[in-house]
Protein backbone atom coordinates (compact mmCIF):
# COMPACT_ATOMS: atom_id res chain seq x y z
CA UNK A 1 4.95 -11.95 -21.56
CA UNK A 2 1.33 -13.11 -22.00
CA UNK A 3 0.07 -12.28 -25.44
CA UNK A 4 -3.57 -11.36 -23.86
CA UNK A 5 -4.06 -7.89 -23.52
CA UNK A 6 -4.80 -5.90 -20.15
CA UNK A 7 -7.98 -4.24 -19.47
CA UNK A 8 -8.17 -0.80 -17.93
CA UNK A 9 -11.19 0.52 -16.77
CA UNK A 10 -12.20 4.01 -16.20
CA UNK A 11 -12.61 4.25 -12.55
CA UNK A 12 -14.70 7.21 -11.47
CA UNK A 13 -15.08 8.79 -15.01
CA UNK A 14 -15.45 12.30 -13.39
CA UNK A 15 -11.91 11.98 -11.93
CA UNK A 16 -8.53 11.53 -13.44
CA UNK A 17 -8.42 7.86 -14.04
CA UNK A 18 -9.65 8.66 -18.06
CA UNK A 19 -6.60 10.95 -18.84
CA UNK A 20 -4.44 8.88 -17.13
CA UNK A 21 -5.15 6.07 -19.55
CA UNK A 22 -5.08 8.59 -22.51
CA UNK A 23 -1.67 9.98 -21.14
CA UNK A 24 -0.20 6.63 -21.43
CA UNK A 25 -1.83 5.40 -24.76
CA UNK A 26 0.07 8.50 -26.52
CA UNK A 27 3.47 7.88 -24.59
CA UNK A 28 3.31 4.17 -25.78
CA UNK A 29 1.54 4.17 -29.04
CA UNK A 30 3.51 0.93 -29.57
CA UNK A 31 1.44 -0.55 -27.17
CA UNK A 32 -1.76 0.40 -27.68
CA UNK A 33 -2.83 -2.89 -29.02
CA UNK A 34 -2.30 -4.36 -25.79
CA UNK A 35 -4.82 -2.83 -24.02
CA UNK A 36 -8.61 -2.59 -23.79
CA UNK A 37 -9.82 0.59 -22.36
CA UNK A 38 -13.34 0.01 -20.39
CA UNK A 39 -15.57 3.65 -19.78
CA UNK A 40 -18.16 5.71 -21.30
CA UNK A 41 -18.77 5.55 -24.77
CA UNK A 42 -17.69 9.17 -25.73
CA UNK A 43 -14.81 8.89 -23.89
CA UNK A 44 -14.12 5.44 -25.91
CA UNK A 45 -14.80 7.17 -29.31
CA UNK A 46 -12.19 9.83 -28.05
CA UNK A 47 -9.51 6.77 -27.89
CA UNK A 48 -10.37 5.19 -30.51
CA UNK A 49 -10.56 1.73 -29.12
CA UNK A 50 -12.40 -0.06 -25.98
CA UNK A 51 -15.28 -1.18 -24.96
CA UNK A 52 -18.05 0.84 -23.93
CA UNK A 53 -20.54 0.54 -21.27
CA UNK A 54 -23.59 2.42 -19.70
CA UNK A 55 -26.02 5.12 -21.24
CA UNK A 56 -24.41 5.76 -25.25
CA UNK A 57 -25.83 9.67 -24.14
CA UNK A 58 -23.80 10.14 -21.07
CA UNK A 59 -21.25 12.66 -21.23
CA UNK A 60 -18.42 12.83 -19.10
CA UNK A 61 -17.58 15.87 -16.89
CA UNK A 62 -14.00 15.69 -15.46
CA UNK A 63 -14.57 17.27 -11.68
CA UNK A 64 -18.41 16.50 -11.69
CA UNK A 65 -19.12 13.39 -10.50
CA UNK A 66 -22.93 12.15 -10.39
CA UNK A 67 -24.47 8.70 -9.88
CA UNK A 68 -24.95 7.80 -13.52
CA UNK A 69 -20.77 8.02 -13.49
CA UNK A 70 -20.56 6.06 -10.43
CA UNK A 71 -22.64 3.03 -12.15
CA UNK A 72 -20.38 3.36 -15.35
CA UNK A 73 -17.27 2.55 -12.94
CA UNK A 74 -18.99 -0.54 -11.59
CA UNK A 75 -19.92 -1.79 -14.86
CA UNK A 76 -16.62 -1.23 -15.89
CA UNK A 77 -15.31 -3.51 -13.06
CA UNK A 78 -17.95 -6.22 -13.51
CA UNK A 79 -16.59 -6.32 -17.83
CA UNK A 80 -12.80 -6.37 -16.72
CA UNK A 81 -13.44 -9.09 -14.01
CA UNK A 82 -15.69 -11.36 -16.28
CA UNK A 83 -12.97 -10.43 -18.94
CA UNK A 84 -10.29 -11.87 -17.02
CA UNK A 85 -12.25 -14.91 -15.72
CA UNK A 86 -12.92 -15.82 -19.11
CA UNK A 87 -9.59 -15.96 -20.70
CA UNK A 88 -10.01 -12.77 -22.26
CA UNK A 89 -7.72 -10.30 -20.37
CA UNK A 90 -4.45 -11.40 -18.80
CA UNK A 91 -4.65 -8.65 -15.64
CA UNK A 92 -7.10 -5.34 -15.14
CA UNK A 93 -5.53 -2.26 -14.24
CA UNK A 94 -8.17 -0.26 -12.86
CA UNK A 95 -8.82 3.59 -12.12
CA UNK A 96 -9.29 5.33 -8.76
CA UNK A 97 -12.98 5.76 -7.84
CA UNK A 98 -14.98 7.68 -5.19
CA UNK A 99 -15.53 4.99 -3.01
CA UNK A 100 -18.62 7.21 -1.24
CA UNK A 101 -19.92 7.55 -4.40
CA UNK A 102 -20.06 4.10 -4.65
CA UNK A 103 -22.03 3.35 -1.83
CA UNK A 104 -24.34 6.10 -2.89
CA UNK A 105 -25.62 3.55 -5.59
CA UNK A 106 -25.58 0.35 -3.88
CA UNK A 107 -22.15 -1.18 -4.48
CA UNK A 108 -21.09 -3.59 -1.75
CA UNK A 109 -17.83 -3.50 -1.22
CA UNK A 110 -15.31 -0.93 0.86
CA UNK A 111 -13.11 -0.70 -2.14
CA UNK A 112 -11.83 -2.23 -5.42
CA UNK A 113 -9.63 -5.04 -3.64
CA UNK A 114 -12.85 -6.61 -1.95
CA UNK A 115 -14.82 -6.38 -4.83
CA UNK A 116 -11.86 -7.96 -7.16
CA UNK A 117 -11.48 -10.72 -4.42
CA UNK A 118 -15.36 -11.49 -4.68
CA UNK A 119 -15.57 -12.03 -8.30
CA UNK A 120 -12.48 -14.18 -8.36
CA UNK A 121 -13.36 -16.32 -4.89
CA UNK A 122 -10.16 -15.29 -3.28
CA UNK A 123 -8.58 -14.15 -0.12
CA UNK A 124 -6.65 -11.18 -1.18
CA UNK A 125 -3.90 -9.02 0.40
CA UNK A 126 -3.57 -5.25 -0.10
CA UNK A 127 -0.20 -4.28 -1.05
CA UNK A 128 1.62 -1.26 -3.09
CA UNK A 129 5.20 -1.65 -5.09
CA UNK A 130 6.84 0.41 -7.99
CA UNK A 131 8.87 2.38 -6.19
CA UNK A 132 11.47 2.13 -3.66
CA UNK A 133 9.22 0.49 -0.94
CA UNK A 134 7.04 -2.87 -0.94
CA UNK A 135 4.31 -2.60 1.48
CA UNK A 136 1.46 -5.41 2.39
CA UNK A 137 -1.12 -4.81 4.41
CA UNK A 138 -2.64 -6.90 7.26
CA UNK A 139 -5.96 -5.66 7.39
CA UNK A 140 -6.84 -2.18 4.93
CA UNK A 141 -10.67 -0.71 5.19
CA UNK A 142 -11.44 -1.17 8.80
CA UNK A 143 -11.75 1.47 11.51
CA UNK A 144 -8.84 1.79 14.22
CA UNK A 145 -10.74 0.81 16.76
CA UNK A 146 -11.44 -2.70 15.36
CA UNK A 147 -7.92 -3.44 14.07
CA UNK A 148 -6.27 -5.12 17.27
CA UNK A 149 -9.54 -7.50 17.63
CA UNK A 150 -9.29 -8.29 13.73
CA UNK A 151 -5.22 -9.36 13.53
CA UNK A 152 -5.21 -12.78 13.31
CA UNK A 153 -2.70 -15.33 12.95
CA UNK A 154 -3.92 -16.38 9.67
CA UNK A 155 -3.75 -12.91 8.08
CA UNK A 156 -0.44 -12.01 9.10
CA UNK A 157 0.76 -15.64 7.12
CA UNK A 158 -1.07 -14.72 4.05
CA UNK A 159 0.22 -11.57 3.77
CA UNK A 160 3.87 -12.30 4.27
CA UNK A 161 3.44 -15.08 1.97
CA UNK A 162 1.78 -12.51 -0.62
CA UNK A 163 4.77 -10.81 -0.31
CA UNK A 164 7.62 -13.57 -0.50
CA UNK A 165 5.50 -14.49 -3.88
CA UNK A 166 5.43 -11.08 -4.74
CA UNK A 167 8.98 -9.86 -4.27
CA UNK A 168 10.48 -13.75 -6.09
CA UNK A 169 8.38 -12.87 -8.73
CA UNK A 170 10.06 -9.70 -9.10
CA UNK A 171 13.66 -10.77 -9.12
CA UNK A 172 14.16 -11.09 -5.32
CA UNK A 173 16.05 -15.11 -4.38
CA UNK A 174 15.17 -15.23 -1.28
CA UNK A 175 13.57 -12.41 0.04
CA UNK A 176 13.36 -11.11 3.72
CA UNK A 177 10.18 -9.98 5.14
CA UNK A 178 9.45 -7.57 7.91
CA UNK A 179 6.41 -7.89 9.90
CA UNK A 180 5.24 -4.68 12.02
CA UNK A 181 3.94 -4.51 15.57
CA UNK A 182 0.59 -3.70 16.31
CA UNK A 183 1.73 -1.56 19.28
CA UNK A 184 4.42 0.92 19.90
CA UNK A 185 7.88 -0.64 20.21
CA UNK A 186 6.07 -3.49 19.35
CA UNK A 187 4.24 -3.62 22.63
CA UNK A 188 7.58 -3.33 25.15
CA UNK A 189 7.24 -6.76 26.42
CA UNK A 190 3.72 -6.61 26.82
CA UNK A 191 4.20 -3.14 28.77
CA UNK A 192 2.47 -1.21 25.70
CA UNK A 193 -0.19 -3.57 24.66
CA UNK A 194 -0.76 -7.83 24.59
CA UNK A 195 -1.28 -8.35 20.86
CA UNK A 196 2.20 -8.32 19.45
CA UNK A 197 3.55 -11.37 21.63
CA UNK A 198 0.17 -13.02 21.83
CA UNK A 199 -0.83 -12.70 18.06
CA UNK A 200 2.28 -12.05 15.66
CA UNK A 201 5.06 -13.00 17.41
CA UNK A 202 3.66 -16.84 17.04
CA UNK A 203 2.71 -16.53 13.27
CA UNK A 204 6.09 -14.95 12.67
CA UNK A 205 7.82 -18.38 14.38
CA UNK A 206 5.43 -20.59 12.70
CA UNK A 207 6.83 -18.73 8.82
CA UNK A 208 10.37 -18.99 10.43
CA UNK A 209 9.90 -22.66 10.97
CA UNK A 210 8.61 -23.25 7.67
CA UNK A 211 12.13 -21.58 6.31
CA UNK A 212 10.73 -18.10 5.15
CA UNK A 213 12.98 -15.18 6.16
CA UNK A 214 10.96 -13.27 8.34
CA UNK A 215 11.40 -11.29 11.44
CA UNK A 216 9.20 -9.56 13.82
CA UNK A 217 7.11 -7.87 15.18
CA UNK A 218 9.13 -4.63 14.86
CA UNK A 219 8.47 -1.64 15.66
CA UNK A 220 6.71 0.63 13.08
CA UNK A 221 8.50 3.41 14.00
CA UNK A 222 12.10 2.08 12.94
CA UNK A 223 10.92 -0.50 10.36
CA UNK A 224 10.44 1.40 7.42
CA UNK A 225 14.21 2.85 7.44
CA UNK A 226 15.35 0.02 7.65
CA UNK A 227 13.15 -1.40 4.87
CA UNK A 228 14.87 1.67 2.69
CA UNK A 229 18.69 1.14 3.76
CA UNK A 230 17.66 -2.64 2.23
CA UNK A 231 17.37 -4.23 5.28
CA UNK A 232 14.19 -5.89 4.01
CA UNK A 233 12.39 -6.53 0.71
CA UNK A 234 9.30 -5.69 1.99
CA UNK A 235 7.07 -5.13 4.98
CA UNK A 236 4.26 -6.56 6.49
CA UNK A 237 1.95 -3.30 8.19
CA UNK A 238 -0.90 -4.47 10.11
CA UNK A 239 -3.06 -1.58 9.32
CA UNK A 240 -3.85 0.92 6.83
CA UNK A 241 -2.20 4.16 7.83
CA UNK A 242 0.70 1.87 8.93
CA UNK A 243 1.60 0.92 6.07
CA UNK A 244 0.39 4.03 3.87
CA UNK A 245 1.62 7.10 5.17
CA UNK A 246 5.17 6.51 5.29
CA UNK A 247 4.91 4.58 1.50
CA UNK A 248 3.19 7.91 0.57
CA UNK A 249 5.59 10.30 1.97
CA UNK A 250 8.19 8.38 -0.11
CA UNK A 251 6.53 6.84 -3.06
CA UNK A 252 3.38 8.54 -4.06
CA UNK A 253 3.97 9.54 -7.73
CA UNK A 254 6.43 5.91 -8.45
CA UNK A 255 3.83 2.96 -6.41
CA UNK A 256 1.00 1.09 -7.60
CA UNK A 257 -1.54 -0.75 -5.52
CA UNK A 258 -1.58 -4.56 -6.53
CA UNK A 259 -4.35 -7.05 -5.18
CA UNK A 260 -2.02 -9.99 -3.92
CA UNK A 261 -3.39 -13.66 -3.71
CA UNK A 262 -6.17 -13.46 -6.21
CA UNK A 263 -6.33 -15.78 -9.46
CA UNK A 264 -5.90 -12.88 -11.81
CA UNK A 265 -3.60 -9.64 -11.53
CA UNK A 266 -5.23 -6.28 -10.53
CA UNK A 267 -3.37 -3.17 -9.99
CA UNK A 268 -4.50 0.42 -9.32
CA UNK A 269 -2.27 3.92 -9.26
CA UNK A 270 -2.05 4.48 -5.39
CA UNK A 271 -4.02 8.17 -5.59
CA UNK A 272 -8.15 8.84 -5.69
CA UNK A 273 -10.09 10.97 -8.04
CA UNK A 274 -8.64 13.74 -7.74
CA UNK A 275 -11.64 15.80 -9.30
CA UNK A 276 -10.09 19.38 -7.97
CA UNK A 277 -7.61 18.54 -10.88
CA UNK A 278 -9.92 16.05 -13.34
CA UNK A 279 -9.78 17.53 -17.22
CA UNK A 280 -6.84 20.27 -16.38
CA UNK A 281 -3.65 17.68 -17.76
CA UNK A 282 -2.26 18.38 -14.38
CA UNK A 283 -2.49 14.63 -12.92
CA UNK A 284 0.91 12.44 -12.38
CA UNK A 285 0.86 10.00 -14.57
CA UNK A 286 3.79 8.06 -12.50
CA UNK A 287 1.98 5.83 -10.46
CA UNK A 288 -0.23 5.02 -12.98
CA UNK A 289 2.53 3.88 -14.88
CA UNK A 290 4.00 1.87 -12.34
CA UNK A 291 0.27 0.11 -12.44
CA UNK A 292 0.75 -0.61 -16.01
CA UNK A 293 4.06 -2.30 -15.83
CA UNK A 294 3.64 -3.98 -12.86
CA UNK A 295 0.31 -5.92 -14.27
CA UNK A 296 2.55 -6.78 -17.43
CA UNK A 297 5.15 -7.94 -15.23
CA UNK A 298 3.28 -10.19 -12.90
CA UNK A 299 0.94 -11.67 -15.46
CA UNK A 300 3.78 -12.64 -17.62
């Protein structure tokens, strides 16, 4: 295990992410050395530890979210990335924010992945584990309508290779990867749609050849079972909603989100802000803890 600790930053400090982290700190107390907590100052003093960043006045409001809130979460991000680019952390674990919000005040980026991936010059690749499924995602934040344009070749390798790092470095030998079709049934034979013989039927033989166990595309309708009866280690969605709503059906209080393929590990709980609930002790803390031990476990 790497002796550096992990930093975990507040995420939208209106939503649950701050009692999340304060959850866990009196679960582990063991362990509380090995973190560094990144939010508002009061909610810092509360812990008794951290670092604190924006305004020393602001006060934070669990289920009120305002800009001033949303500009604490980025500066939170821009300490843990710096952090671990310096030598400092070995992995940030970060909290859900309101990506809206976000926008609101100028950030950049459609999420925490792409904004991870900037800082650290890397291609990353969405994916969620922690529970009984391992899920990486092809392309994430686009709309529908753009996906079967944006599937490339190129993707679909780095994201089943994402995976076959992911799932050796969590005990798998040899691990077998499923790749999705775009289409249903994986496009029939090109009856239902071009792209899944024209686009990721060729990067799948290309991986094969290379001696990576990987098969596909298969249909997203089937694939997932199979993925559960341990068919597979893991599979390869090529969108979002793919991937996410039958990993949610199944895993939503036991995954964490990881960002794949970047120099430094960054995991998330697989949830938002959850501000109907911020401040009431009513959040799951499971996939938040799955977040924890997963950034131990892959920055070791």
């Amino acid at each position: 295990m790497s002796a550096l600790p992990i930093a975990v930053t507040c995420g939208d400090p209106a939503g649950v992410g701050p009692e999340l982290l304060a959850s866990w700190l009196r679960a582990h107390p063991e362990q509380a050395a090995s973190v560094v907590p990144i939010g508002p100052a009061d909610w810092i003093a509360r812990l008794g530890q951290g670092l604190a960043v924006g305004p020393k006045d602001f006060v934070t409001r669990p289920g009120q979210p305002d800009d001033a809130g949303q500009l604490i979460a980025i500066e939170a991000m821009e300490l843990a990335a710096r952090g671990a680019t310096g030598g400092r952390f070995a992995a940030v674990v970060t909290g859900p924010v309101n990506k809206k919000g976000l926008a609101g005040v100028g950030y950049d980026f459609p999420g925490q992945t792409e904004f991870f991936a900037s800082r650290w010059n890397g291609e990353p690749v969405m994916a969620f584990a922690g529970g009984k499924m391992t899920v990486g995602l092809v392309t994430w934040h686009i709309p529908l309508s753009e996906v079967p344009r944006a599937v490339t070749g190129a993707d679909i390798r780095r994201t089943v290779l994402a995976l076959v790092a992911l799932r050796t470095k969590l005990g798998d030998r040899r691990p077998r990867i499923a790749v999705c079709g775009l289409n249903p049934h994986a496009g029939e034979g090109g009856l239902l749609g071009k792209e899944d013989d024209a686009v990721i039927r060729p990067a799948v033989e290309a991986l094969r050849a290379e001696g990576h166990d990987v098969i596909g595309p298969l249909p997203g309708d089937t694939v997932f079972h199979r993925h559960l009866q341990g068919e597979f280690a893991a599979v390869a969605a090529i969108y979002h909603d793919q991937g996410l709503a039958p990993l949610k059906a199944v895993d939503f209080s036991t995954s964490a989100n990881l960002s794949l393929g970047l120099k430094h590990v960054r995991t998330s709980p697989d949830h938002g802000t959850a501000y109907e609930i911020a401040g009431q002790g009513k959040a799951d803390r499971g996939s938040f803890d799955s977040a924890m031990r997963l950034a131990r476990v892959l920055s070791a």
